[in-house]
C-alpha atoms as a PDB file:
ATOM      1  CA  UNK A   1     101.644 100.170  78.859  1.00  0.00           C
ATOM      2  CA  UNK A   2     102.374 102.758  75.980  1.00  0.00           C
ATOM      3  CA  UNK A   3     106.246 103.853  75.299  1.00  0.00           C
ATOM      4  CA  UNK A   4     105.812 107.029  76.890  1.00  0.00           C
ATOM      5  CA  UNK A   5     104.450 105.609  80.549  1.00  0.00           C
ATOM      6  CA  UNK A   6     106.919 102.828  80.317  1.00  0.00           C
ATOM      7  CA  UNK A   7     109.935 105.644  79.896  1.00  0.00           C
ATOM      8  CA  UNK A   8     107.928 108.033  83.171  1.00  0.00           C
ATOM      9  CA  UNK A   9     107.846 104.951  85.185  1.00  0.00           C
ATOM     10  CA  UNK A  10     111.607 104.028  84.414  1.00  0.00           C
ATOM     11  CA  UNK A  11     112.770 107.607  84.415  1.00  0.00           C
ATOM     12  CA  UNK A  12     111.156 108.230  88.347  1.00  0.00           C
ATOM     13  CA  UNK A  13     112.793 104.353  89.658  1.00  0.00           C
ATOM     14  CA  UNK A  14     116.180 105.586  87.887  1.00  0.00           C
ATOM     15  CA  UNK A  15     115.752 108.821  90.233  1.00  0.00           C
ATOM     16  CA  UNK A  16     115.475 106.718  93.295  1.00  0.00           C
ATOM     17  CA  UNK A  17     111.234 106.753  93.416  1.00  0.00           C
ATOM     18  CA  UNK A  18     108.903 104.114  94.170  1.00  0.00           C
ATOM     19  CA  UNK A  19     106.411 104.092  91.797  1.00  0.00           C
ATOM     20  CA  UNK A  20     103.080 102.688  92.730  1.00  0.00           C
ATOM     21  CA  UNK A  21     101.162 103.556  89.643  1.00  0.00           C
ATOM     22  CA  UNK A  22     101.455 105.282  86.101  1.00  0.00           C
ATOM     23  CA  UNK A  23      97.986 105.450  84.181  1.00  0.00           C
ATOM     24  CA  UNK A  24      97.151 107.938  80.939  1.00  0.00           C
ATOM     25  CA  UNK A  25      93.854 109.019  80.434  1.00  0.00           C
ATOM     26  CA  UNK A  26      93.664 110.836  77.219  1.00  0.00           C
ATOM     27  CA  UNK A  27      96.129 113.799  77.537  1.00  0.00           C
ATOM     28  CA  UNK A  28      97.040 113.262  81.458  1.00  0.00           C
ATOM     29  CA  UNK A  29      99.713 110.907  82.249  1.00  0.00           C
ATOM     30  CA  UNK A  30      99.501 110.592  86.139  1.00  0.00           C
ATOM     31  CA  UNK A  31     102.205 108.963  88.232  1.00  0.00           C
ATOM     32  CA  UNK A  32     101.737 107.913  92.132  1.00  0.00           C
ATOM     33  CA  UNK A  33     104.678 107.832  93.644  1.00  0.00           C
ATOM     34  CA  UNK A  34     105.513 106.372  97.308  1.00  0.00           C
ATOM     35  CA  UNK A  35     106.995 109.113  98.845  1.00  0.00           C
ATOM     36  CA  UNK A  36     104.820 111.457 100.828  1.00  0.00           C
ATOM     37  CA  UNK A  37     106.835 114.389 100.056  1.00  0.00           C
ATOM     38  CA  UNK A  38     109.152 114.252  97.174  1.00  0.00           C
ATOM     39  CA  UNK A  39     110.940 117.071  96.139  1.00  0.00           C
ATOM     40  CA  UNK A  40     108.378 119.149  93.234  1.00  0.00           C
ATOM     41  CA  UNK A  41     111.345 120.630  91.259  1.00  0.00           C
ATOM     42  CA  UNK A  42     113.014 117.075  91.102  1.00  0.00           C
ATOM     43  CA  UNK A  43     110.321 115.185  89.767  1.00  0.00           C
ATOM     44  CA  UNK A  44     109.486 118.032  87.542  1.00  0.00           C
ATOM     45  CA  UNK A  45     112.443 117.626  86.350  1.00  0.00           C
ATOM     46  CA  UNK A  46     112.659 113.707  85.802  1.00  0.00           C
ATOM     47  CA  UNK A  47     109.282 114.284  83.975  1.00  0.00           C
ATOM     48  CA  UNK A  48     110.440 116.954  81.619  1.00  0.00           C
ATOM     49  CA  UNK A  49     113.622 114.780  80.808  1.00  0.00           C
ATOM     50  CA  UNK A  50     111.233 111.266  80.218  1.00  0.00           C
ATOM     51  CA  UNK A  51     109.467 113.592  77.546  1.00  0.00           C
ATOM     52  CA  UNK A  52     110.467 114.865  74.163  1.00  0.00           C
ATOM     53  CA  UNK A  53     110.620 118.994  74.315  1.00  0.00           C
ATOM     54  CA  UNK A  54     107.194 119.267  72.178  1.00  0.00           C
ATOM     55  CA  UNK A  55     105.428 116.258  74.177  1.00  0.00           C
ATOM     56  CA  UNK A  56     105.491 118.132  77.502  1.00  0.00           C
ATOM     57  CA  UNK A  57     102.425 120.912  77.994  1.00  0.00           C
ATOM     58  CA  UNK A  58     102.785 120.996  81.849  1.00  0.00           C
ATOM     59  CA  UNK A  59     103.102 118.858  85.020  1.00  0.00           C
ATOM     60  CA  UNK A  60     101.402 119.586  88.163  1.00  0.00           C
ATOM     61  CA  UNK A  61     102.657 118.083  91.315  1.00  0.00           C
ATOM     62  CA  UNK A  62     100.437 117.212  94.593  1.00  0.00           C
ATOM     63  CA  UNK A  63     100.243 114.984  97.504  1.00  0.00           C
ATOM     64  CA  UNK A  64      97.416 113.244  97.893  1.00  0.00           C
ATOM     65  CA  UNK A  65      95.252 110.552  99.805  1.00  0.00           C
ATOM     66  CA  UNK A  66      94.961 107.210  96.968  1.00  0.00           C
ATOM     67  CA  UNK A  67      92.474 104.922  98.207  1.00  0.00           C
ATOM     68  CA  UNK A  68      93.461 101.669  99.026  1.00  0.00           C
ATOM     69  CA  UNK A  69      97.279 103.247 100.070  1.00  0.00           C
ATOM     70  CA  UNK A  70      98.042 103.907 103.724  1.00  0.00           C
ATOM     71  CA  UNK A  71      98.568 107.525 104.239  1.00  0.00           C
ATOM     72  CA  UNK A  72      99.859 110.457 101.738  1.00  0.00           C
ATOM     73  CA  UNK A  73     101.314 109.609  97.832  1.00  0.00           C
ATOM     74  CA  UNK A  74     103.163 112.440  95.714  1.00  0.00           C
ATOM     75  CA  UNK A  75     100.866 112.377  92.330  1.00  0.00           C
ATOM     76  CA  UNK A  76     102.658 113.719  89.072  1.00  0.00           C
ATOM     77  CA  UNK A  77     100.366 114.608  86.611  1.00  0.00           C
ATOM     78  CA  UNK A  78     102.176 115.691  82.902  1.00  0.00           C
ATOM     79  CA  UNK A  79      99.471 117.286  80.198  1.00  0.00           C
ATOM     80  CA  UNK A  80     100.948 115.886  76.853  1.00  0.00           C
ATOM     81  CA  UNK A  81      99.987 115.984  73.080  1.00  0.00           C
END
């Protein structure tokens, strides 16, 4: 795991999330978190601070269905250089 997904990961447990999973794939950084419903602006939030300023492009927050996980997961996805 690079520097920048170790820092997410740490940054969202410091903020009281469970993180299941934190996985890059080219310019997408996506984080699973536990919680069915976490609060958008908050996580925004912990994202924007795990990043430096000209890192960030954008983060998108959902809830989805993760196979293999029993029902919903908040998914944080952060566009980065």
């Amino acid at each position: 795991m690079d520097d920048q997904l170790s820092a997410l990961e740490t940054a969202f447990e410091d903020g009281g999330y469970a993180v299941l999973e934190v996985t890059r794939n080219r310019n997408q950084v996506r984080t699973v978190l536990e919680e069915d419903r976490a609060d958008a602006e908050q996580v925004r939030a912990i994202a924007a601070d795990a990043f430096a300023d000209d890192d960030l492009l954008g983060v998108n927050v959902t809830t989805e269905s993760i196979e293999g996980q029993n029902g919903m997961n908040t998914v944080v996805t952060c566009r980065v250089r």
